[in-house]
Protein backbone atom coordinates (compact mmCIF):
# COMPACT_ATOMS: atom_id res chain seq x y z
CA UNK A 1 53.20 -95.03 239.63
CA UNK A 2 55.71 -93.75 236.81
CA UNK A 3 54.73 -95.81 233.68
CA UNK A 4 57.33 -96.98 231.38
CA UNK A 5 59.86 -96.64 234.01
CA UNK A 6 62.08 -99.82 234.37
CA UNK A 7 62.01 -99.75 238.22
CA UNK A 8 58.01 -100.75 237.77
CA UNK A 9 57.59 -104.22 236.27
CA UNK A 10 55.13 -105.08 233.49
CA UNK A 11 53.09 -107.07 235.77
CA UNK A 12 52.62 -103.87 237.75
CA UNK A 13 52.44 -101.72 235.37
CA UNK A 14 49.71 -103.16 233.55
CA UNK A 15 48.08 -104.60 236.98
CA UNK A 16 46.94 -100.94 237.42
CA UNK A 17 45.51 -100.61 234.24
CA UNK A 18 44.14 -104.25 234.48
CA UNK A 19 41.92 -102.99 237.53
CA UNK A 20 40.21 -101.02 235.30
CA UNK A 21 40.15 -102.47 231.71
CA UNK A 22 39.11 -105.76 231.13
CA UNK A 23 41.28 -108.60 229.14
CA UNK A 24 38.11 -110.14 227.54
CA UNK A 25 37.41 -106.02 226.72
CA UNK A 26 41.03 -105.65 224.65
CA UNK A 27 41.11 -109.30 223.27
CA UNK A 28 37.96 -108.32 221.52
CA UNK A 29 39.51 -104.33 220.28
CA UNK A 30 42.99 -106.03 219.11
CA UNK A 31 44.52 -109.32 219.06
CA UNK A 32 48.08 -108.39 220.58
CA UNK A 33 46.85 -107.75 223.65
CA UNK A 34 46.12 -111.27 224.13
CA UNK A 35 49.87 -112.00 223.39
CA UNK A 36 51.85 -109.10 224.85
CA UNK A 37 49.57 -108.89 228.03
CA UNK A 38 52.41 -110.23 230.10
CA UNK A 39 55.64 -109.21 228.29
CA UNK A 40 54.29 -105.32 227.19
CA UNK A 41 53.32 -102.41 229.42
CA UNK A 42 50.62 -100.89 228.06
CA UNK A 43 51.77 -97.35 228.38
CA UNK A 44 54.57 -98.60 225.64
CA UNK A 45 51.67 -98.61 222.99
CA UNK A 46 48.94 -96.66 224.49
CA UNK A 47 49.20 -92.85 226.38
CA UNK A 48 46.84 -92.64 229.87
CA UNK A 49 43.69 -91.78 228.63
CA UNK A 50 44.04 -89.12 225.83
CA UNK A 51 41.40 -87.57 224.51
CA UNK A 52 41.99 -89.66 221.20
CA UNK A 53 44.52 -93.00 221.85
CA UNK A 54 46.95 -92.39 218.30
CA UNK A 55 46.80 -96.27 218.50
CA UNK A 56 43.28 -96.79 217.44
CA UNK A 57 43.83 -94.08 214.83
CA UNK A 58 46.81 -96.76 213.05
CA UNK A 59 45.22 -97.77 210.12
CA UNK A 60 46.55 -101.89 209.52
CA UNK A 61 49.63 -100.77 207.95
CA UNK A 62 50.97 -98.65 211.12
CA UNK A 63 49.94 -101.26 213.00
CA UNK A 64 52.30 -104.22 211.02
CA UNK A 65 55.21 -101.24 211.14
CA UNK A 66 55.15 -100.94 214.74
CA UNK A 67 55.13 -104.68 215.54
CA UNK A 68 57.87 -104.75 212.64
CA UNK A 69 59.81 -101.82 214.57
CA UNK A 70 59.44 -103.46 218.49
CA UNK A 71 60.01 -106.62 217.47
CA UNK A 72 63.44 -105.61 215.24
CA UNK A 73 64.47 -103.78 218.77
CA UNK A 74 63.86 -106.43 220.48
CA UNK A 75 66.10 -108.95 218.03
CA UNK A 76 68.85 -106.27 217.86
CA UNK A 77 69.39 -105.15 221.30
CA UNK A 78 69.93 -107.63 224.51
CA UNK A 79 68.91 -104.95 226.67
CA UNK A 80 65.98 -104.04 225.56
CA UNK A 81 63.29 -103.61 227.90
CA UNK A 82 59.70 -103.76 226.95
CA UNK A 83 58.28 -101.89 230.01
CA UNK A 84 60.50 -98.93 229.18
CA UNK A 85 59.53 -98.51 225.70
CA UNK A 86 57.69 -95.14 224.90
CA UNK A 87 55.27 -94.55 222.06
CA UNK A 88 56.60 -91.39 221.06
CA UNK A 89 59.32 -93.88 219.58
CA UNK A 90 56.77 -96.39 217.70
CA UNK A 91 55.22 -93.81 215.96
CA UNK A 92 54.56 -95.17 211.94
């Protein structure tokens, strides 16, 4: 599978990381996962297993920026798609 290409959907997107990591596991490490489980691929926040994930190093600042960021793209932009966003571009 490609991640964060728009041919994929989210659902399968995150279905293979899903087979893996738990939702009870990343409800507990972050609270947007809860909410943008279904609407978010997670390779739009988070690269495939880096040696250190730069979202866990976003201190709570960052963190408000890049919902701030997505969520302005989203607003601004009818075509925006959510499983083609790349973290290179929600970088605080």
């Amino acid at each position: 599978m490609r991640f964060n290409d728009p041919m994929y959907t989210v659902e399968q997107q995150n279905g293979v990381c899903m087979s893996c990591h738990t939702p009870k596991q990343l409800q507990k490490s972050f609270w947007p996962h809860d909410v943008h489980m279904a609407k978010v691929a997670c390779a739009s926040c988070h690269q495939l297993h880096p040696t250190q994930d730069k979202m866990q190093a976003l201190d709570d600042k960052g963190r408000i920026k890049l919902c701030v960021d997505c969520h302005s793209d989203q607003r601004n932009n009818p075509a925006f798609n959510p499983s083609s966003v790349h973290l290179g571009q929600r970088q605080p």
